[in-house]
N, C-alpha and C. Protein backbone atom coordinates (compact mmCIF):
# COMPACT_ATOMS: atom_id res chain seq x y z
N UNK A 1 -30.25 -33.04 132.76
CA UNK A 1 -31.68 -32.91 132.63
C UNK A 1 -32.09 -32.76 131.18
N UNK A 2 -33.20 -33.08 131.23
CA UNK A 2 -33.97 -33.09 129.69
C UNK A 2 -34.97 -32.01 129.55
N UNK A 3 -35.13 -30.91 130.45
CA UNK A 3 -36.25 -29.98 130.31
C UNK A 3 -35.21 -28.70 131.41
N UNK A 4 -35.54 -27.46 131.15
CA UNK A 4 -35.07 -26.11 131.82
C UNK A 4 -35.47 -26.26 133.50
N UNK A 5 -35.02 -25.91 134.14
CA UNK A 5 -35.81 -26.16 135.57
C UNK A 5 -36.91 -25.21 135.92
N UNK A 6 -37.86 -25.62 136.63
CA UNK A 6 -39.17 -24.86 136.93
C UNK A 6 -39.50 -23.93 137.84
N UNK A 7 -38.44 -24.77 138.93
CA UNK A 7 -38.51 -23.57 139.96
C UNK A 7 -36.91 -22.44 140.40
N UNK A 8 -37.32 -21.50 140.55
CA UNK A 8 -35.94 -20.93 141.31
C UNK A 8 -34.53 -21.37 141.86
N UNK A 9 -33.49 -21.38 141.56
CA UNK A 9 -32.24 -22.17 141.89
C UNK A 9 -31.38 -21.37 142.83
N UNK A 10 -30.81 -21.58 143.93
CA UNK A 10 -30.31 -20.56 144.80
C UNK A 10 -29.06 -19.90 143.81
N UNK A 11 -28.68 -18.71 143.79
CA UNK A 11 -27.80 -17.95 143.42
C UNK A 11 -26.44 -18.72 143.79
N UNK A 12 -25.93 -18.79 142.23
CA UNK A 12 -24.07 -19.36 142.17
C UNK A 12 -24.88 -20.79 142.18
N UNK A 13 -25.64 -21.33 141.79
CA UNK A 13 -26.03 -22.60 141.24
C UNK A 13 -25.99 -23.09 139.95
N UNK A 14 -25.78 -24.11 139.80
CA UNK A 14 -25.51 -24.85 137.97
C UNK A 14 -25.02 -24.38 137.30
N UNK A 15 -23.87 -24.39 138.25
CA UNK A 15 -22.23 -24.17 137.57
C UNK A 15 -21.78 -22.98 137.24
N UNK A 16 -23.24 -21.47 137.41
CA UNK A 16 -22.23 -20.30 137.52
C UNK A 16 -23.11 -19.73 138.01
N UNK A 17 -22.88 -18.18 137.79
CA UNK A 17 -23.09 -16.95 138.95
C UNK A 17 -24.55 -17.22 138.75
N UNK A 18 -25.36 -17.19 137.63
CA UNK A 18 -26.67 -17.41 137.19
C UNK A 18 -27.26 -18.00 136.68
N UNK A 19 -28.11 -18.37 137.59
CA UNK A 19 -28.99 -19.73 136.74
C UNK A 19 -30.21 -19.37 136.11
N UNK A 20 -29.90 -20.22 134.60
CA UNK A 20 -31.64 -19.78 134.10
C UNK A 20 -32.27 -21.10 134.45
N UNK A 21 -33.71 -20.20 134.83
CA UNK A 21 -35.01 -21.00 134.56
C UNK A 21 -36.46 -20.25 134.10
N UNK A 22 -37.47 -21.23 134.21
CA UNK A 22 -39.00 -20.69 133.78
C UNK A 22 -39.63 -21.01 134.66
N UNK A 23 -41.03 -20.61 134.76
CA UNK A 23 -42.31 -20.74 135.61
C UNK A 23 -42.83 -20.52 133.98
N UNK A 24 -42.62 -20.26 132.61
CA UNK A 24 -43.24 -20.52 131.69
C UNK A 24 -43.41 -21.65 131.12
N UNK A 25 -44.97 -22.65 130.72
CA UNK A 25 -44.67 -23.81 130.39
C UNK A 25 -44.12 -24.56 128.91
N UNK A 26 -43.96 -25.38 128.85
CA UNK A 26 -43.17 -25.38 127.82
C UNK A 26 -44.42 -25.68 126.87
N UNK A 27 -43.51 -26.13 125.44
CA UNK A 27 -44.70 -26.08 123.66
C UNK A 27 -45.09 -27.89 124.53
N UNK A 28 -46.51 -27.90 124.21
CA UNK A 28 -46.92 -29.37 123.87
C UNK A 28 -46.79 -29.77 122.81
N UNK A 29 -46.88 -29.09 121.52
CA UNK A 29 -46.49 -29.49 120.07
C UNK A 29 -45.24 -29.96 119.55
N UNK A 30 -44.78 -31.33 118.50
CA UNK A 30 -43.48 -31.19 118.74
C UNK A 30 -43.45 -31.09 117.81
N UNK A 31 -41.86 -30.22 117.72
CA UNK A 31 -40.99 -29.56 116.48
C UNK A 31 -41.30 -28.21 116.14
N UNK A 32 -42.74 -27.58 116.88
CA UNK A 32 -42.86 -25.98 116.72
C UNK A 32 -42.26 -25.33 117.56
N UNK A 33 -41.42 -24.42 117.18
CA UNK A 33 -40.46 -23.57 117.73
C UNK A 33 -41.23 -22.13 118.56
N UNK A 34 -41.45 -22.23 119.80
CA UNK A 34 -41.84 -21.61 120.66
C UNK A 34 -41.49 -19.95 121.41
N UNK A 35 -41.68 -19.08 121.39
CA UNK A 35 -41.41 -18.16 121.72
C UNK A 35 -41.64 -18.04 123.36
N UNK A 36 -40.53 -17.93 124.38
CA UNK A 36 -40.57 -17.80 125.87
C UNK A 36 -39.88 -16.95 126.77
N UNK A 37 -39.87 -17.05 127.77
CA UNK A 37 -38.33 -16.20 128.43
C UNK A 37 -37.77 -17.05 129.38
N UNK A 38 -36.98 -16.83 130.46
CA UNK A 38 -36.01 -17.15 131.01
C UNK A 38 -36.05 -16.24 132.25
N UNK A 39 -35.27 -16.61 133.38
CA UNK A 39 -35.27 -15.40 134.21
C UNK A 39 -33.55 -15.83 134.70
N UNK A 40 -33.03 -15.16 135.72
CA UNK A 40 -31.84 -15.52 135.97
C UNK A 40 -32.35 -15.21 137.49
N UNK A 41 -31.50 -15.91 138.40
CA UNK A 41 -31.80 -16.21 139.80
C UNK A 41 -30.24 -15.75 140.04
N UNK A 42 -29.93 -14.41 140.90
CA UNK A 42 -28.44 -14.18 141.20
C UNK A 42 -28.91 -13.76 142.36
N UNK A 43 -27.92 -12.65 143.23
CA UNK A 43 -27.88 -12.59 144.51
C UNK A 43 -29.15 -11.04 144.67
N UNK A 44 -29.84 -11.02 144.05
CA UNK A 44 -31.39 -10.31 144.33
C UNK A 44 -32.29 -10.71 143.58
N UNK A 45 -32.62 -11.90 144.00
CA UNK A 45 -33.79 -12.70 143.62
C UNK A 45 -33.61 -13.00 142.47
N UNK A 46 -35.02 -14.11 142.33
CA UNK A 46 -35.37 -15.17 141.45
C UNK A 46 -35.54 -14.42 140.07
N UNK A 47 -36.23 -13.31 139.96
CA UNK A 47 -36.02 -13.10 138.27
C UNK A 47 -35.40 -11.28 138.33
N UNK A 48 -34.00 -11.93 138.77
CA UNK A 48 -33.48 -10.59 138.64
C UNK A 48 -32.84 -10.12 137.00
N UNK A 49 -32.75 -11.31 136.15
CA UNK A 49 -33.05 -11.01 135.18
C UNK A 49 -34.11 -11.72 133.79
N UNK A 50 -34.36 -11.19 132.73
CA UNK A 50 -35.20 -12.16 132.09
C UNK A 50 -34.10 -11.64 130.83
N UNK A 51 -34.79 -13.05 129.87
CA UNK A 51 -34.20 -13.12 128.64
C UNK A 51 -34.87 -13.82 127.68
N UNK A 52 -35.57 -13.44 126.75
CA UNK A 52 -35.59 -14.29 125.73
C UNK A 52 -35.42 -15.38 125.09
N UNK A 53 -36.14 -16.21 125.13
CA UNK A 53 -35.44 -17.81 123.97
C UNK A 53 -36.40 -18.22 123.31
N UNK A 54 -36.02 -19.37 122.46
CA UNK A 54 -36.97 -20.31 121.84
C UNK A 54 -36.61 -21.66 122.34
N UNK A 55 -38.08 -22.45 122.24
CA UNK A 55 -37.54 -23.52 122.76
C UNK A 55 -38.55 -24.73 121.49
N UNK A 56 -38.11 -25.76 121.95
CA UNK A 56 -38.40 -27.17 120.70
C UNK A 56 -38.87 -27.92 121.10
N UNK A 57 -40.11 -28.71 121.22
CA UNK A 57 -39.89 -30.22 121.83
C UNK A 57 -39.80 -31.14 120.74
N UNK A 58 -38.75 -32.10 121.38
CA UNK A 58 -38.16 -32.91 120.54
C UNK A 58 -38.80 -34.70 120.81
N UNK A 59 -39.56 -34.41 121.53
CA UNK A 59 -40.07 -35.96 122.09
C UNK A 59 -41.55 -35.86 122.85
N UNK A 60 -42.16 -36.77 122.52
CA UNK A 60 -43.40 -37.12 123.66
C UNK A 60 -42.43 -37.97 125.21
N UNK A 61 -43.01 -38.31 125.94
CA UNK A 61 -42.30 -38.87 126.93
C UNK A 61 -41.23 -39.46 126.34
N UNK A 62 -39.68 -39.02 127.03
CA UNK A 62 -39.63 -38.28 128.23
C UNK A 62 -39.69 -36.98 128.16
N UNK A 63 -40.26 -36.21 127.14
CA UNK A 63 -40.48 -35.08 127.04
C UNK A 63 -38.97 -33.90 126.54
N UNK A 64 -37.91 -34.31 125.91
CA UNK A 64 -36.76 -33.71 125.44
C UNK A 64 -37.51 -32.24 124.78
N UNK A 65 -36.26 -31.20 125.51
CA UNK A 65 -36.10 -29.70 124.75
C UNK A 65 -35.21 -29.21 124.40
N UNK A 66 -34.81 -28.76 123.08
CA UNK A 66 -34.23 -27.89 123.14
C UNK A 66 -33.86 -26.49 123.06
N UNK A 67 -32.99 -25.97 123.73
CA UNK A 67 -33.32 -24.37 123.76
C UNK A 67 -32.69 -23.23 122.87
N UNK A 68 -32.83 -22.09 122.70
CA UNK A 68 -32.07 -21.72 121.91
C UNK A 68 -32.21 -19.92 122.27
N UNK A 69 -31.21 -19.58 122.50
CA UNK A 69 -30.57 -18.22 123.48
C UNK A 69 -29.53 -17.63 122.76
N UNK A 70 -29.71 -16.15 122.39
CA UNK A 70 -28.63 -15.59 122.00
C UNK A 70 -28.19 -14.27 122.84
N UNK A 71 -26.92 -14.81 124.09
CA UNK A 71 -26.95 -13.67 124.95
C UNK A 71 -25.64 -12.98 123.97
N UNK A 72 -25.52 -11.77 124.64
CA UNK A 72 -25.04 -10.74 124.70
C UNK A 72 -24.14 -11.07 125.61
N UNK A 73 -22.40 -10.13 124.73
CA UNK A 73 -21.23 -10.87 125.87
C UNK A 73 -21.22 -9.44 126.78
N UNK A 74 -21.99 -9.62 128.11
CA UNK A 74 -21.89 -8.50 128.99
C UNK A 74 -20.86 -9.13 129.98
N UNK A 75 -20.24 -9.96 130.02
CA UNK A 75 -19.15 -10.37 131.10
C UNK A 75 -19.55 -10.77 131.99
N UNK A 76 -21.32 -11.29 131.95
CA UNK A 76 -22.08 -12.16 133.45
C UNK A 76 -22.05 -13.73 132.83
N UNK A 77 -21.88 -14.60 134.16
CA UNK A 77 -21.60 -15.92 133.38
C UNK A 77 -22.39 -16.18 133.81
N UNK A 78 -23.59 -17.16 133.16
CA UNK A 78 -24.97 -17.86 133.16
C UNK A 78 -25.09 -18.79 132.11
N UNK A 79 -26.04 -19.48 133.00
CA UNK A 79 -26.17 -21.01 132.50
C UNK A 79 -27.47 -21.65 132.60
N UNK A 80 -27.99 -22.39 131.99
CA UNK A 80 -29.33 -23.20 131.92
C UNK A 80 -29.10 -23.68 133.40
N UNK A 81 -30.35 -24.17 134.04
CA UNK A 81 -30.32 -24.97 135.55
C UNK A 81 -31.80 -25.88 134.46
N UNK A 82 -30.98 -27.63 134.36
CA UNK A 82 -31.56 -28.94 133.84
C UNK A 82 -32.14 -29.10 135.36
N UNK A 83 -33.34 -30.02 134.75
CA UNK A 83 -33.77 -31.18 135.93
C UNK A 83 -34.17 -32.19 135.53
C-alpha cells in the first residue's frame, strides 16, 4: 500500500501482534511534514494503543506517504497496516 490504513485491522494482522492505523486524515500539502498519531489494534480493541508520528506526502495522485515513527524497544511487535 501507498497510504496507512483507515480503518481498524483485526488483532495479529499485517504481519504482527499490532497493527497501526489512523481515522486521522492525512497532510494535503506536499513535502510538509505533518504532526499525527497512530493507534494499535491488539486483542482489546481498536486503539488500544496510540503513538505518535509524522507523516509526508510525497505525490498528488496516487497520493504516496511517508511515515516516520520512533518506537520504543518495549518487546511488542507492531507494524504499519498499508492499503
Amino acid at each position: 500500500g501507498n497510504r496507512l490504513l483507515d480503518s481498524c485491522p483485526p488483532a495479529y494482522s499485517c504481519g504482527t501482534h499490532i497493527g497501526l492505523w489512523t481515522d486521522k486524515p492525512m497532510p494535503k500539502a506536499l513535502g510538509v511534514e505533518t504532526a499525527t498519531t497512530v493507534y494499535g489494534s491488539w486483542t482489546s480493541g481498536c486503539k488500544q494503543i496510540s503513538l505518535p508520528i509524522h507523516v509526508i506526502r510525497c505525490s498528488d495522485p496516487p497520493n504516496d506517504f511517508v511515515y516516520k515513527y520512533a518506537s520504543k524497544d518495549d518487546g511488542c511487535s507492531r507494524s504499519f497496516c498499508g492499503m
